[in-house]
N, C-alpha and C. Protein backbone atom coordinates (compact mmCIF):
# COMPACT_ATOMS: atom_id res chain seq x y z
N UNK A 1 30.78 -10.39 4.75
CA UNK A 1 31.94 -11.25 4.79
C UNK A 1 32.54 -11.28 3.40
N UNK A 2 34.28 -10.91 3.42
CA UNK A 2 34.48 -11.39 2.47
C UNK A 2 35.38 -12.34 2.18
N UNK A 3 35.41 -13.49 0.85
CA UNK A 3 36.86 -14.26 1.16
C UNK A 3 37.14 -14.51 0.19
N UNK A 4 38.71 -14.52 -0.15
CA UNK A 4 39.36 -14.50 -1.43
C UNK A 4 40.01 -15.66 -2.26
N UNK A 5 39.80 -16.48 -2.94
CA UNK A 5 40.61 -17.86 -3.01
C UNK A 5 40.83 -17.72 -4.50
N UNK A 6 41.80 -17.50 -4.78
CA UNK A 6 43.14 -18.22 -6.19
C UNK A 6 42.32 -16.20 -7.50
N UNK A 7 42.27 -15.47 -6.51
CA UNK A 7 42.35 -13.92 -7.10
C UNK A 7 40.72 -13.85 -7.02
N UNK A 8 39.81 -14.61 -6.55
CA UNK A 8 38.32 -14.34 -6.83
C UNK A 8 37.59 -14.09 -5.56
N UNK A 9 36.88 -13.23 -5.50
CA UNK A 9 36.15 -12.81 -3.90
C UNK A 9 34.97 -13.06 -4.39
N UNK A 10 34.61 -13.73 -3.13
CA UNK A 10 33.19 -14.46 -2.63
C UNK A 10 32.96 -13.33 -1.11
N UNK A 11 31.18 -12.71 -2.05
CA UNK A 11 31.15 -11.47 -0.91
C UNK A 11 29.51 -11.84 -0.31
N UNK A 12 29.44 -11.80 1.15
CA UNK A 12 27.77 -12.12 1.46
C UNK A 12 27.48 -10.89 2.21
N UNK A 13 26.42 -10.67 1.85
CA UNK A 13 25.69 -9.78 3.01
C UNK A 13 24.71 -10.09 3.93
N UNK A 14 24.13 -9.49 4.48
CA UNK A 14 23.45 -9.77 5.50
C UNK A 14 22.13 -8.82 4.77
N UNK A 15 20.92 -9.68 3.98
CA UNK A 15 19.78 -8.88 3.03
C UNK A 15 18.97 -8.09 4.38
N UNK A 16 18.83 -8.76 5.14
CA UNK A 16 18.13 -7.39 5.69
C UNK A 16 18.59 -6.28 6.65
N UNK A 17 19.45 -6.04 6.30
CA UNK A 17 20.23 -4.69 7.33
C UNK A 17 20.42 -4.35 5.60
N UNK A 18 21.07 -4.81 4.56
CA UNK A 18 21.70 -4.26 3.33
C UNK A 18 20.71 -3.09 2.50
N UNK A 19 19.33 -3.24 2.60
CA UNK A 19 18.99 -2.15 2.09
C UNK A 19 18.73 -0.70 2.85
N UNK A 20 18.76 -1.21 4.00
CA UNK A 20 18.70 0.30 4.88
C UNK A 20 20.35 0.89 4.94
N UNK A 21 21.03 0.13 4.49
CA UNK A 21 22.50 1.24 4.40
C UNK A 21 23.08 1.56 3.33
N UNK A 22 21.88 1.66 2.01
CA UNK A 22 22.24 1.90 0.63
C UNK A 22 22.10 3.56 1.38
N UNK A 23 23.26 4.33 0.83
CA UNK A 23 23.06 5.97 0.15
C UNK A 23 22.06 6.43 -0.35
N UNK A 24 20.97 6.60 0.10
CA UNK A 24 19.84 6.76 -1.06
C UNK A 24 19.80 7.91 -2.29
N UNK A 25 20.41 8.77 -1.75
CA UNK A 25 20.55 10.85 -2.41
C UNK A 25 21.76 9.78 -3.65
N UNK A 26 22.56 9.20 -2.85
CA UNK A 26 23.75 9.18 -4.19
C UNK A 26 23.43 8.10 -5.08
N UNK A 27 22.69 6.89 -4.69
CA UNK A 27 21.59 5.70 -5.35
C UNK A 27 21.11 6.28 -6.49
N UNK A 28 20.12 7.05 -5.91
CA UNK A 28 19.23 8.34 -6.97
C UNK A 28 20.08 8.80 -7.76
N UNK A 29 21.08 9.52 -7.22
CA UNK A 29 21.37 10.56 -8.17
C UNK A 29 22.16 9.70 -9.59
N UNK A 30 22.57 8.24 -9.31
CA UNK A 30 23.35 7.49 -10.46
C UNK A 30 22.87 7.08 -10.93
N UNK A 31 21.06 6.58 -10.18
CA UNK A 31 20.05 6.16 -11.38
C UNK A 31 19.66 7.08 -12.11
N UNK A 32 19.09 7.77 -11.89
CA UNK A 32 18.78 9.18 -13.20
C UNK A 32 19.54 9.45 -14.15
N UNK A 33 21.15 9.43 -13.80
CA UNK A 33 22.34 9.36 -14.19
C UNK A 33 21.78 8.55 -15.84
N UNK A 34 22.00 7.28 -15.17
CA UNK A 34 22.38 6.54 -16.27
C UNK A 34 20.96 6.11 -17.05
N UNK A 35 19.56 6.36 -16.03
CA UNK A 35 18.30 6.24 -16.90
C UNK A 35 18.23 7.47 -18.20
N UNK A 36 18.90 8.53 -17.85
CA UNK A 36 18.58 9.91 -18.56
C UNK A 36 19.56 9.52 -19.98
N UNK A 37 20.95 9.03 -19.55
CA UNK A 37 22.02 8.87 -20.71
C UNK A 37 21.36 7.18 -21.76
N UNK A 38 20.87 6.74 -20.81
CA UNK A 38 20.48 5.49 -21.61
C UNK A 38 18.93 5.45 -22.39
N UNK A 39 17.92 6.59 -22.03
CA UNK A 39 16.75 6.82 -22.52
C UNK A 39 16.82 8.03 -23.76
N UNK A 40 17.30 8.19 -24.39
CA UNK A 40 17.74 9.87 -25.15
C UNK A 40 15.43 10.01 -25.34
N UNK A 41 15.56 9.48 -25.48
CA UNK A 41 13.61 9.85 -25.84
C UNK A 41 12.69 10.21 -24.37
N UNK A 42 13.05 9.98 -22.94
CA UNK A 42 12.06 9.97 -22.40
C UNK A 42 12.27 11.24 -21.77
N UNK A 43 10.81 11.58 -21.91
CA UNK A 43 9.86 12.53 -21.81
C UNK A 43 9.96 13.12 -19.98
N UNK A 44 11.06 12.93 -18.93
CA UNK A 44 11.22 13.78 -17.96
C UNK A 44 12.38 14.19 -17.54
N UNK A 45 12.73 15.27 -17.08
CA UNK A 45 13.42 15.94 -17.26
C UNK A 45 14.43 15.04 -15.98
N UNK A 46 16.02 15.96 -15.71
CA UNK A 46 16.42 14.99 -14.56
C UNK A 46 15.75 15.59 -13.41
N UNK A 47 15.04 16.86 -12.96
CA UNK A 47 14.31 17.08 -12.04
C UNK A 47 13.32 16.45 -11.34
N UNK A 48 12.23 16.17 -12.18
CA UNK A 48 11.36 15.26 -12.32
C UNK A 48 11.66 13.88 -12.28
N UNK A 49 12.66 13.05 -12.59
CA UNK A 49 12.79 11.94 -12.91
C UNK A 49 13.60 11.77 -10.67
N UNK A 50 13.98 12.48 -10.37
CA UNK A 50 14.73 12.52 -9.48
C UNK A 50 13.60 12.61 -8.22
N UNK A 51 12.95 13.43 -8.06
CA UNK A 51 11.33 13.92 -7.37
C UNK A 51 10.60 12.57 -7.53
N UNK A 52 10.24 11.83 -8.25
CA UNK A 52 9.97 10.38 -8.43
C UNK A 52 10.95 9.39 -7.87
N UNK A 53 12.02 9.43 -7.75
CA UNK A 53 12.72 8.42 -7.34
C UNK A 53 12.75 8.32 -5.53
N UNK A 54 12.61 9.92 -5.35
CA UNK A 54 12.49 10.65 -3.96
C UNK A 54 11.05 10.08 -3.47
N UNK A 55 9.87 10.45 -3.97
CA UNK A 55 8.81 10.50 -3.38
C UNK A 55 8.72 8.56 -2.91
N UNK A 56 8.98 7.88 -4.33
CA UNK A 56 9.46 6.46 -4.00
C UNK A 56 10.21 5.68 -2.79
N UNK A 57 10.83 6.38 -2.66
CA UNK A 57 11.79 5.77 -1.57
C UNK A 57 12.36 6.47 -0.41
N UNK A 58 12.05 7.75 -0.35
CA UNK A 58 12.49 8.80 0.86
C UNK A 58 11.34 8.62 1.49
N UNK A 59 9.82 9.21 0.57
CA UNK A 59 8.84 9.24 1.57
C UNK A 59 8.40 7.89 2.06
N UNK A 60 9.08 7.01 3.03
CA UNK A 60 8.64 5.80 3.30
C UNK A 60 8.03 5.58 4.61
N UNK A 61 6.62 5.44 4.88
CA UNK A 61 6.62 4.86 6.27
C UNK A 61 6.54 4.21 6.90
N UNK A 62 6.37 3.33 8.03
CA UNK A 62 6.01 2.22 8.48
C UNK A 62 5.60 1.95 9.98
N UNK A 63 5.32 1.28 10.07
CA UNK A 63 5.00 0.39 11.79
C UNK A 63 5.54 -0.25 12.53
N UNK A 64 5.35 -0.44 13.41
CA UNK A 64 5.93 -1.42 14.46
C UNK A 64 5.77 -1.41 15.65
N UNK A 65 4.84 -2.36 15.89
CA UNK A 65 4.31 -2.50 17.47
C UNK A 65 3.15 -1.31 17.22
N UNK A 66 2.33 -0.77 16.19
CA UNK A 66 1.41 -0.07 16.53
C UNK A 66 2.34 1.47 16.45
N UNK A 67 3.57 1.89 16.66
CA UNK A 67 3.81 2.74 15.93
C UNK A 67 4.28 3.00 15.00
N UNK A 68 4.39 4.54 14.63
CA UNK A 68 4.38 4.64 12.98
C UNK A 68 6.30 5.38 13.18
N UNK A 69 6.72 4.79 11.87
CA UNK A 69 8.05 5.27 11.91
C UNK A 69 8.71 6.15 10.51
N UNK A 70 9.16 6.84 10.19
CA UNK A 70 9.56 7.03 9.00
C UNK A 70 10.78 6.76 8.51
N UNK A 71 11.57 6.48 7.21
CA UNK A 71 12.70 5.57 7.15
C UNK A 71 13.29 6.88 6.69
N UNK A 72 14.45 7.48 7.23
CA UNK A 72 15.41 8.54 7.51
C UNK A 72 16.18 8.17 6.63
N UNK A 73 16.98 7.15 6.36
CA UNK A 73 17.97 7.04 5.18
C UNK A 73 18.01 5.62 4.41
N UNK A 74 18.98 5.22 3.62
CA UNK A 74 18.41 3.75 2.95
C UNK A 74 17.19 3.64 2.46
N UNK A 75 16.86 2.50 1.99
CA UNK A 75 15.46 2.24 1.40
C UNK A 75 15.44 0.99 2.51
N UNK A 76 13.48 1.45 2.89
CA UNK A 76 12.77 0.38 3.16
C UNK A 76 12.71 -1.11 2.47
N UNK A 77 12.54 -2.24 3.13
CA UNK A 77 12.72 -3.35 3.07
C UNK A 77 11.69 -4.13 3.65
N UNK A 78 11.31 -5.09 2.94
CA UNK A 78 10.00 -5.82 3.67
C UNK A 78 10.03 -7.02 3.38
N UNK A 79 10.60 -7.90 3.77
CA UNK A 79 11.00 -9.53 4.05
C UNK A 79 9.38 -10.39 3.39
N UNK A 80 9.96 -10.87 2.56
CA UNK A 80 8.40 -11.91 1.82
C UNK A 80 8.00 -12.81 2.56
């Protein structure tokens, strides 16, 4: 939802549908982005740094009802 009063937007989402419809490939690719330009010292390359962000959050699996599911796009989410 969004709503606009005197030039200022007030925006809500809905937290648990919101992380399964992040972009994840283009997520990634702007974090590395800006971890690689903002780290000049660390020690992985953007290949590597990207393969980590992947194995993190692509390879995700989960359950429900006893079966097992894998999360296809977005990042997994798990309500506290």
């Amino acid at each position: 939802m969004v709503v606009s009063t005197h030039g200022y937007f007030m925006v809500s989402f809905n937290d648990e549908s919101l992380f399964t419809n992040i972009p994840l490939e283009e997520s990634i690719d702007l974090a590395v982005k800006y971890i690689l330009e903002g780290n000049s010292n660390l020690k992985l390359d953007q290949s590597c740094l990207k393969k980590l962000f992947m194995f993190a959050t692509a390879e995700t699996h989960f359950s429900f009802n006893g079966v097992f599911y894998d999360q296809t796009d977005g990042v997994a989410w798990v309500p506290h």
